[in-house]
C-alpha atoms as a PDB file:
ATOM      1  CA  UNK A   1       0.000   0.000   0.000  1.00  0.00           C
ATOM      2  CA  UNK A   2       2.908   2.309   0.621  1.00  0.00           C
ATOM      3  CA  UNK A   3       4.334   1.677  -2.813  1.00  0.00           C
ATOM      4  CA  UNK A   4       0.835   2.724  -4.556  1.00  0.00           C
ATOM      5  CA  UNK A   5       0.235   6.166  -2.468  1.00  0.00           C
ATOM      6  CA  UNK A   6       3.619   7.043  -2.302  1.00  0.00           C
ATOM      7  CA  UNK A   7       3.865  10.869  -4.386  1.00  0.00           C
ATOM      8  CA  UNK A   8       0.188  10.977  -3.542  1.00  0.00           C
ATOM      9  CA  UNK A   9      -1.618  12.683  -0.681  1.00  0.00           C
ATOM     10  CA  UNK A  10      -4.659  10.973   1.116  1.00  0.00           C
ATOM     11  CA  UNK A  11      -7.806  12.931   1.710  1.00  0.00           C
ATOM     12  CA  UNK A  12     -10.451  11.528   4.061  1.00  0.00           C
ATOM     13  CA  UNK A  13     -13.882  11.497   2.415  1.00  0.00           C
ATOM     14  CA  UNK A  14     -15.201  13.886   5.399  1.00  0.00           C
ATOM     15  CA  UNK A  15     -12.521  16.431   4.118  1.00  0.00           C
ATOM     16  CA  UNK A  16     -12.642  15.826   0.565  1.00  0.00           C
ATOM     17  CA  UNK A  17     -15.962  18.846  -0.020  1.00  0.00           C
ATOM     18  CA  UNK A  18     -13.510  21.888   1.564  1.00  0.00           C
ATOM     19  CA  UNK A  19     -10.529  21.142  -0.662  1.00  0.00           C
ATOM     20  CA  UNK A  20     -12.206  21.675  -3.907  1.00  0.00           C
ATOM     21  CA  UNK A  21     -11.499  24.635  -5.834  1.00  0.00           C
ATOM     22  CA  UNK A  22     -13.311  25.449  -8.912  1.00  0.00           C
ATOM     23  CA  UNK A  23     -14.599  21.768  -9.521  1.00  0.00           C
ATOM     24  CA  UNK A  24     -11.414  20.064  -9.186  1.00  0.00           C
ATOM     25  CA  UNK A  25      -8.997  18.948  -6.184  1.00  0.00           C
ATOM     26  CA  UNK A  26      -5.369  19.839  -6.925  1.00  0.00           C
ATOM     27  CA  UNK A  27      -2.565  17.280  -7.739  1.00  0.00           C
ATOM     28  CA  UNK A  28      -2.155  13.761  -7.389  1.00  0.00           C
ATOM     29  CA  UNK A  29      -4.365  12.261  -4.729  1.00  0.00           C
ATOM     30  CA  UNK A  30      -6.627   9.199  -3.204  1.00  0.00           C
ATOM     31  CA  UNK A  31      -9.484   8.923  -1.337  1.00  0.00           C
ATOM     32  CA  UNK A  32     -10.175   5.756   1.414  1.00  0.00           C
ATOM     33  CA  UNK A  33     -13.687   4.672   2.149  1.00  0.00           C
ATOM     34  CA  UNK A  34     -16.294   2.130   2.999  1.00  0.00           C
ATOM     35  CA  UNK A  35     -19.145   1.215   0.394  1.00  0.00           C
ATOM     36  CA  UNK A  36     -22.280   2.218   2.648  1.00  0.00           C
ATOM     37  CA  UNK A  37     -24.707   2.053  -0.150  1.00  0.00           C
ATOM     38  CA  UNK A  38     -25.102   0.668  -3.669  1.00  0.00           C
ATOM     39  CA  UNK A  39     -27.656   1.777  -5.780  1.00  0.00           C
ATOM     40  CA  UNK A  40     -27.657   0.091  -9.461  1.00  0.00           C
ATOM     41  CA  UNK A  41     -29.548   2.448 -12.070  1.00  0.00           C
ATOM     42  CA  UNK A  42     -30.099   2.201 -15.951  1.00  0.00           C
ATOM     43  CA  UNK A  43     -29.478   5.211 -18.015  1.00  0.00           C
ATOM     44  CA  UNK A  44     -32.650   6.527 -20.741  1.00  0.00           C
ATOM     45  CA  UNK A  45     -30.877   4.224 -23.300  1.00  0.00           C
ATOM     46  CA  UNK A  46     -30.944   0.893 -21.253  1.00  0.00           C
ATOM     47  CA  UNK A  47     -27.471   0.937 -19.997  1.00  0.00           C
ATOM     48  CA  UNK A  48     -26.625  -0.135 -16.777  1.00  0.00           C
ATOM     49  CA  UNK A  49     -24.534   2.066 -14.172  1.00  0.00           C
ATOM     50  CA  UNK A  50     -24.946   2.293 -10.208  1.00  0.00           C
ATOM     51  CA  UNK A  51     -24.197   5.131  -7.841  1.00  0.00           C
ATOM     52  CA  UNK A  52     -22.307   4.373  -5.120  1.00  0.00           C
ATOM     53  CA  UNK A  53     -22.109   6.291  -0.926  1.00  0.00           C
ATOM     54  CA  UNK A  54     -18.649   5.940   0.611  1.00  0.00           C
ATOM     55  CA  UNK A  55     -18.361   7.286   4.003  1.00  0.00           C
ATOM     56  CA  UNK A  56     -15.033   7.353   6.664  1.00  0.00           C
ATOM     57  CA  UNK A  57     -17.673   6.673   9.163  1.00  0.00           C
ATOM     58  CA  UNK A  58     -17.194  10.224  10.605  1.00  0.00           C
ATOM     59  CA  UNK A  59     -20.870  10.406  11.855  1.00  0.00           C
ATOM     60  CA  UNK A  60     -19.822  13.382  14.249  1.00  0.00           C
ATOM     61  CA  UNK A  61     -18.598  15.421  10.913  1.00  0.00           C
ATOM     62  CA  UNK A  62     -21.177  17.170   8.774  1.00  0.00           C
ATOM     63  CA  UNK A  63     -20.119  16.126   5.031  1.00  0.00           C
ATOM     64  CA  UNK A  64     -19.003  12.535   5.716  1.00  0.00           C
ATOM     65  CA  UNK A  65     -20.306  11.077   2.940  1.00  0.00           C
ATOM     66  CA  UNK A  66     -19.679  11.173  -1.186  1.00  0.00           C
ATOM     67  CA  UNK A  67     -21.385   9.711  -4.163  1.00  0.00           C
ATOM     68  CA  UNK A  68     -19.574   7.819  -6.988  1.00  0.00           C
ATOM     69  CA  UNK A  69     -20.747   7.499 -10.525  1.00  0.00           C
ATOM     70  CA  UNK A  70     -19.733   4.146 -12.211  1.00  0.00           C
ATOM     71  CA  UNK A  71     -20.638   3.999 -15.759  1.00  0.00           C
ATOM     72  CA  UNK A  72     -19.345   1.581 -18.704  1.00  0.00           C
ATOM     73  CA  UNK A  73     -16.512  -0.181 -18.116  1.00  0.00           C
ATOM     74  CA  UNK A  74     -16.320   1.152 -14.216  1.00  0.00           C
ATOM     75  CA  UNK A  75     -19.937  -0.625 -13.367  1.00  0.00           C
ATOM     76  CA  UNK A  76     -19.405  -3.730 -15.322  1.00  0.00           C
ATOM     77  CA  UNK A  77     -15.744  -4.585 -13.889  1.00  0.00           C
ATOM     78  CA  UNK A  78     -17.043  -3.515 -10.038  1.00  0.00           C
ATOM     79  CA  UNK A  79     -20.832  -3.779 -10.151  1.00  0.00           C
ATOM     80  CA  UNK A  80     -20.093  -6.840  -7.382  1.00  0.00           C
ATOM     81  CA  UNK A  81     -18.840  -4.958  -4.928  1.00  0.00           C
ATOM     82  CA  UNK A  82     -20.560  -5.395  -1.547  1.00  0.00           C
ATOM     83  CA  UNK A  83     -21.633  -2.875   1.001  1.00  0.00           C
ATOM     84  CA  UNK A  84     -19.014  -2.975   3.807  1.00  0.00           C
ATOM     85  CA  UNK A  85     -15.928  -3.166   1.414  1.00  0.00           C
ATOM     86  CA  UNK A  86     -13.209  -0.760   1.992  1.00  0.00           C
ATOM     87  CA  UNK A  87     -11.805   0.798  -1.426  1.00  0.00           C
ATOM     88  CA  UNK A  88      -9.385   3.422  -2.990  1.00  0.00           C
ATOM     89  CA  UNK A  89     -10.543   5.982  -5.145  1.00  0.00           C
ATOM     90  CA  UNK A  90      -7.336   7.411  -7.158  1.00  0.00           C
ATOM     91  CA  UNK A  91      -7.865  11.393  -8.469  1.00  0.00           C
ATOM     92  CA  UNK A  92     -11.765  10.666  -9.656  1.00  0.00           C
ATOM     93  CA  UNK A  93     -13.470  13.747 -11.344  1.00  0.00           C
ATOM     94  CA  UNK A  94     -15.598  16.532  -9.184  1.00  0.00           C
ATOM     95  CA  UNK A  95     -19.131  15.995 -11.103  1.00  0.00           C
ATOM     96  CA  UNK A  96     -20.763  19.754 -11.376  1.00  0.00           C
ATOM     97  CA  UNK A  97     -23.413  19.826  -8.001  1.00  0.00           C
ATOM     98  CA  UNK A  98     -27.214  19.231  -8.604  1.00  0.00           C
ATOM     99  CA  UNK A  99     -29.048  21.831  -7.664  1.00  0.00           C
ATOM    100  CA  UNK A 100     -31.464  19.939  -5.471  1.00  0.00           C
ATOM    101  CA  UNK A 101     -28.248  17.657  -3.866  1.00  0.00           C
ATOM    102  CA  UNK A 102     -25.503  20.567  -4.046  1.00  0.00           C
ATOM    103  CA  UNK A 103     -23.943  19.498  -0.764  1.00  0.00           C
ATOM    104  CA  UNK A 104     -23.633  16.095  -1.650  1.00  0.00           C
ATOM    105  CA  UNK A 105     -20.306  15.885  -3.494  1.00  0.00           C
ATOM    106  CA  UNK A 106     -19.918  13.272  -6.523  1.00  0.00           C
ATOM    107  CA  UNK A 107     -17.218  11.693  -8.056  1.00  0.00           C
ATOM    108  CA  UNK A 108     -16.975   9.534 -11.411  1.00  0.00           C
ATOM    109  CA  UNK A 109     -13.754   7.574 -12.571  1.00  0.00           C
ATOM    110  CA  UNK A 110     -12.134   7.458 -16.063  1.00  0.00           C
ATOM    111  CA  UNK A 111     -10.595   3.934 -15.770  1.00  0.00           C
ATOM    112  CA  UNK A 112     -11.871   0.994 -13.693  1.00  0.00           C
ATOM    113  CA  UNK A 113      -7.850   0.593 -12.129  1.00  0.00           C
ATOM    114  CA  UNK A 114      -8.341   3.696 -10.586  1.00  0.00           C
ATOM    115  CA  UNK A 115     -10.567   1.816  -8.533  1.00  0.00           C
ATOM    116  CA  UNK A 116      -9.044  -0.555  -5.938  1.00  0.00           C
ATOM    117  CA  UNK A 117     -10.754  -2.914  -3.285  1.00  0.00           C
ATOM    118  CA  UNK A 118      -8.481  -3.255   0.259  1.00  0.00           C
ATOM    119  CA  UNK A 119     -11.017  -4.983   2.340  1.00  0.00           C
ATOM    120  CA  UNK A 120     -13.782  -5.281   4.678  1.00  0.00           C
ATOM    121  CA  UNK A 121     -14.377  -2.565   7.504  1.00  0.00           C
ATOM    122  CA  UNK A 122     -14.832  -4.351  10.926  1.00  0.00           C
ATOM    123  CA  UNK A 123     -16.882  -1.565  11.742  1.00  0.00           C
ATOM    124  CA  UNK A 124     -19.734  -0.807   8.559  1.00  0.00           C
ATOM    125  CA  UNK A 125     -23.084  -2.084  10.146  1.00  0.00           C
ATOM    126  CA  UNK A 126     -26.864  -1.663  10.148  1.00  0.00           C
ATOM    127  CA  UNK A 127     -28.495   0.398  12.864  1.00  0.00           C
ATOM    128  CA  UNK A 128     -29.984  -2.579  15.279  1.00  0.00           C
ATOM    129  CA  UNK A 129     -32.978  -0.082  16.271  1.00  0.00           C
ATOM    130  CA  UNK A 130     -35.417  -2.373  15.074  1.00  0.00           C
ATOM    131  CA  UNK A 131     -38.319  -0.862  13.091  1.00  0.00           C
ATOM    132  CA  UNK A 132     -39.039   3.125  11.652  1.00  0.00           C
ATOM    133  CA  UNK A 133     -42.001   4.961  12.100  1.00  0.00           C
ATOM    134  CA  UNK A 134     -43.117   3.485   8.842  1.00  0.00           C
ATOM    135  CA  UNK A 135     -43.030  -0.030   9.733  1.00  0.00           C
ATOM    136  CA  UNK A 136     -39.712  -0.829   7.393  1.00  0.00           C
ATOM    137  CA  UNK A 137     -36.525  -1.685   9.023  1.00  0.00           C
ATOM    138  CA  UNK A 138     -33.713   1.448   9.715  1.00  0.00           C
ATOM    139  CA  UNK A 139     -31.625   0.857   7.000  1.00  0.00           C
ATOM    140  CA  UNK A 140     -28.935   3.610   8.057  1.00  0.00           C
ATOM    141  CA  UNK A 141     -25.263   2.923   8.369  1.00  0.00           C
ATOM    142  CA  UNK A 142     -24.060   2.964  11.655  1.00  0.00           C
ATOM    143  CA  UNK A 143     -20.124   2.674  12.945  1.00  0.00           C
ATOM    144  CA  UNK A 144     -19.980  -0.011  15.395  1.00  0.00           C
ATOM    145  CA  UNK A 145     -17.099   1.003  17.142  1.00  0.00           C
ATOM    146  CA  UNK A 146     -19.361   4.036  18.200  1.00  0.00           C
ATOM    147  CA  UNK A 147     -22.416   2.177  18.852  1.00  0.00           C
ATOM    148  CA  UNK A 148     -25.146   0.007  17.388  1.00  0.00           C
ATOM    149  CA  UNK A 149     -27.570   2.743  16.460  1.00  0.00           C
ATOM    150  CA  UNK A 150     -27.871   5.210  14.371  1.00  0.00           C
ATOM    151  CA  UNK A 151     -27.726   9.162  14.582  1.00  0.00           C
ATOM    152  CA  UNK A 152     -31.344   9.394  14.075  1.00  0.00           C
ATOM    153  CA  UNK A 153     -32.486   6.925  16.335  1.00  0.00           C
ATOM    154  CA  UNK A 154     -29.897   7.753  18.811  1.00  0.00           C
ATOM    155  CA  UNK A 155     -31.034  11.556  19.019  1.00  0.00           C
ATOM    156  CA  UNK A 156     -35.101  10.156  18.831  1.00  0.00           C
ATOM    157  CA  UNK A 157     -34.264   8.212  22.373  1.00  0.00           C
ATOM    158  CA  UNK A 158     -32.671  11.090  23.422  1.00  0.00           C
ATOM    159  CA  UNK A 159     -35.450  12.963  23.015  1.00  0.00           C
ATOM    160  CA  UNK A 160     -38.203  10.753  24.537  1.00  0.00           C
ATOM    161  CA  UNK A 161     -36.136  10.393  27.537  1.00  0.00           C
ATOM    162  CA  UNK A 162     -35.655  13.776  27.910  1.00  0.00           C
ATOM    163  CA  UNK A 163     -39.521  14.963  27.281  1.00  0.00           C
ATOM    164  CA  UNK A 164     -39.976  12.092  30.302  1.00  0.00           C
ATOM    165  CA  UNK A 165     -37.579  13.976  32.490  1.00  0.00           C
ATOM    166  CA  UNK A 166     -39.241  17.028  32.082  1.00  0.00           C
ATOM    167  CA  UNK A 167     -42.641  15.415  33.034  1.00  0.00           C
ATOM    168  CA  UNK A 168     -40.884  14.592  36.235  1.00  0.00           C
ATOM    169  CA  UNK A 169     -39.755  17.196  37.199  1.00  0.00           C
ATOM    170  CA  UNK A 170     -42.935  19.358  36.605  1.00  0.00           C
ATOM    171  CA  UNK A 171     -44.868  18.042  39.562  1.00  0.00           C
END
């Protein structure tokens, strides 16, 4: 791994949105993350591409996520790729922001090599809360070194136990 980043700086994905500077991030560079999400698409002409999350699972940090593009060659060679894996993104292009997503940064690669798998993350999960207020399962990510829920249904227990405190204490 030293041998392939050496000459290269490493930018976490939670610090990737404040170095760009006019829709590009200077010099010769790599991104680490885990695959948090897959989401396989077909384009208006039948072909097949997927959009991809990767997160450093920096839940305390406010942009810790970023999409990637695959397309052609990029989608067919990784398409298997299962949530959890840990992978290297070498210099991928800034896409232009959406107007409706513009603080969700996106990437897309040139060359399927620029792509590389390094493992599994011990700590990618599935928030254990159980069920959402809509009856489905929580599908968020969650870091299980930092816990076994997620943000949302961490600060929603938070919240009822607090309102119940207040009851309490109002005699």
């Amino acid at each position: 791994m030293e041998r392939r980043m050496e000459g290269r700086k490493l930018i976490k994905v939670s610090s990737i949105q404040s170095k760009i500077r006019n829709n590009d991030i200077e010099g010769d560079w790599v991104t680490i993350g885990v695959l948090i999400q897959k989401l396989p698409k077909t384009t208006a002409k039948g072909e097949a591409y997927s959009i991809w999350k990767l997160s450093d699972l920096a839940f305390h940090l406010q942009n810790s996520t970023i999409s990637v593009f695959l397309f052609g060659e990029n989608h067919k060679e990784h398409w298997k790729t299962v949530e959890g894996s840990v992978v290297a993104l070498l210099n991928p292009a800034v896409l232009p922001p959406r107007e409706r997503q513009s603080s969700v940064v996106a990437f897309s690669l040139d060359n399927p090599k620029k792509l590389m798998m390094i493992g599994m993350s011990q700590d990618f999960g599935i928030c254990h809360s159980g069920r959402k207020s809509d009856g489905k399962r929580c599908s968020n990510f969650i870091n299980k070194a930092e816990g076994n829920f997620c943000q949302y249904h961490v600060q929603r227990e938070y919240s009822k136990k607090r309102s119940k405190r207040m009851e309490c204490q109002q005699g």
